[in-house]
Every structure is written in structure tokens, then in C-alpha cells.
Protein backbone atom coordinates (compact mmCIF):
# COMPACT_ATOMS: atom_id res chain seq x y z
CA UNK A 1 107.70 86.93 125.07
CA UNK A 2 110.98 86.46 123.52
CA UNK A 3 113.42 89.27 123.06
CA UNK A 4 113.86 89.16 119.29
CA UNK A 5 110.10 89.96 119.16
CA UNK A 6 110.13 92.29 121.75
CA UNK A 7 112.63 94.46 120.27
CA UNK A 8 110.50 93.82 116.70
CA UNK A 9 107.53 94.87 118.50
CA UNK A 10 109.57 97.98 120.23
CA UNK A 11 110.85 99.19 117.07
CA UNK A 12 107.86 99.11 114.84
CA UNK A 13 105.87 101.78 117.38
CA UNK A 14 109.11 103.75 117.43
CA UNK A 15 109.07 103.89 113.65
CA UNK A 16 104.84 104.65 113.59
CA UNK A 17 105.84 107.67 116.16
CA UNK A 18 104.03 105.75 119.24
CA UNK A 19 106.24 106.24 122.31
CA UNK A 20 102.52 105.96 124.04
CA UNK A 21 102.36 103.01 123.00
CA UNK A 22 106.14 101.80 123.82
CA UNK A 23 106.13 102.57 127.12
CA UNK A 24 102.53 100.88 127.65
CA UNK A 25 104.40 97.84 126.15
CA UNK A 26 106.88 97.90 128.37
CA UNK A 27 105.37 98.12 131.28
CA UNK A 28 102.90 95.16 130.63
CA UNK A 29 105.06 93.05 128.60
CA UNK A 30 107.16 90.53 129.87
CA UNK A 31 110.30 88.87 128.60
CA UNK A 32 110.79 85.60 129.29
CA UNK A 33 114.58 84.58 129.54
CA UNK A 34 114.33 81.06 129.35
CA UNK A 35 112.14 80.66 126.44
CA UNK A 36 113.74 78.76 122.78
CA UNK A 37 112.01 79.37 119.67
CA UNK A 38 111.60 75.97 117.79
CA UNK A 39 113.81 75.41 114.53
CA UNK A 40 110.82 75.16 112.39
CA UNK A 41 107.16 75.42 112.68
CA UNK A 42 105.15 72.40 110.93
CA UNK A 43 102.05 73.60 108.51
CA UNK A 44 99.07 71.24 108.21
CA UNK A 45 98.05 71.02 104.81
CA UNK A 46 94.16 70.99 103.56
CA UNK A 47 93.15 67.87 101.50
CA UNK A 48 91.51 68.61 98.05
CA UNK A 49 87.98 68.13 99.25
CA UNK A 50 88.68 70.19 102.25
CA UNK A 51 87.54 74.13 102.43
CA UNK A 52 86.73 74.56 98.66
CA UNK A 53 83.78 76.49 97.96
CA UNK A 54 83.03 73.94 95.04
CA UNK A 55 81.39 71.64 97.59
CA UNK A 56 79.19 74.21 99.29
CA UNK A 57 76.16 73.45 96.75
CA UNK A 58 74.70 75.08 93.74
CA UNK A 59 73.71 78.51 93.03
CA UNK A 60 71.84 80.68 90.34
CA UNK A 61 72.28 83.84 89.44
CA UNK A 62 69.46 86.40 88.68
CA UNK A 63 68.98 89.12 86.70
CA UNK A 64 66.42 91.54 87.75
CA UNK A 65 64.63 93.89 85.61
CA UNK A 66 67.34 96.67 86.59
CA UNK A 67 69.52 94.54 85.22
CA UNK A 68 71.31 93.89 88.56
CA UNK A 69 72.58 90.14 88.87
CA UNK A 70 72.05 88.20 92.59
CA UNK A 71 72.69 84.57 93.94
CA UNK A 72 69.66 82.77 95.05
């Protein structure tokens, strides 16, 4: 783990009132020295026709005699 998130991770427990959980960290985390974040991360973008719920299928919806509505 890198410092910056380390110290990010650190600070957040201090502020939630979890030195438990700080010095559990600390003991069991591990900084690595030598590692470089990358300059930017690259996001994958979804087509159009990829995850919508649109292509899933039809559906009906039902009213039963209570008047409560369900898909079928």
C-alpha cells in the first residue's frame, strides 16, 4: 500500500474514534516504498446495447383485487 492511502486510511479511523482499529492497521498493513501510482486510470465505457434493462424482455404488471400491482 502506498503512503498517501495509508495515512488516508489512518486518519479516517482516527476521526470515527477507532484507535482499535488503527493499531490493527498498522500492524497488518504494509507500505510499500517503491510503489508509483499511475498518472491516470483509463475507464471502459459500456456500448448502448450493453447493461440496459430495456433488453432484458417484456413484463406486465398486475393488479390484484387488493389493488396491489406485481410484475409477472
Amino acid at each position: 500500500m502506498d503512503q498517501t492511502s495509508f495515512e488516508e486510511i489512518v486518519s479516517i479511523l482516527a476521526m470515527n474514534g477507532r484507535p482499535d482499529l488503527i493499531m490493527e492497521f498498522k500492524e497488518y498493513t504494509k507500505i510499500d516504498e517503491d510503489y508509483i501510482p499511475p498518472k491516470f486510470m483509463k475507464r471502459e465505457k459500456l456500448s448502448d446495447d450493453e447493461g440496459s434493462a430495456t433488453s432484458e424482455g417484456s413484463y406486465t404488471i398486475e393488479e390484484d383485487e387488493d389493488g396491489f400491482l406485481s410484475l409477472s
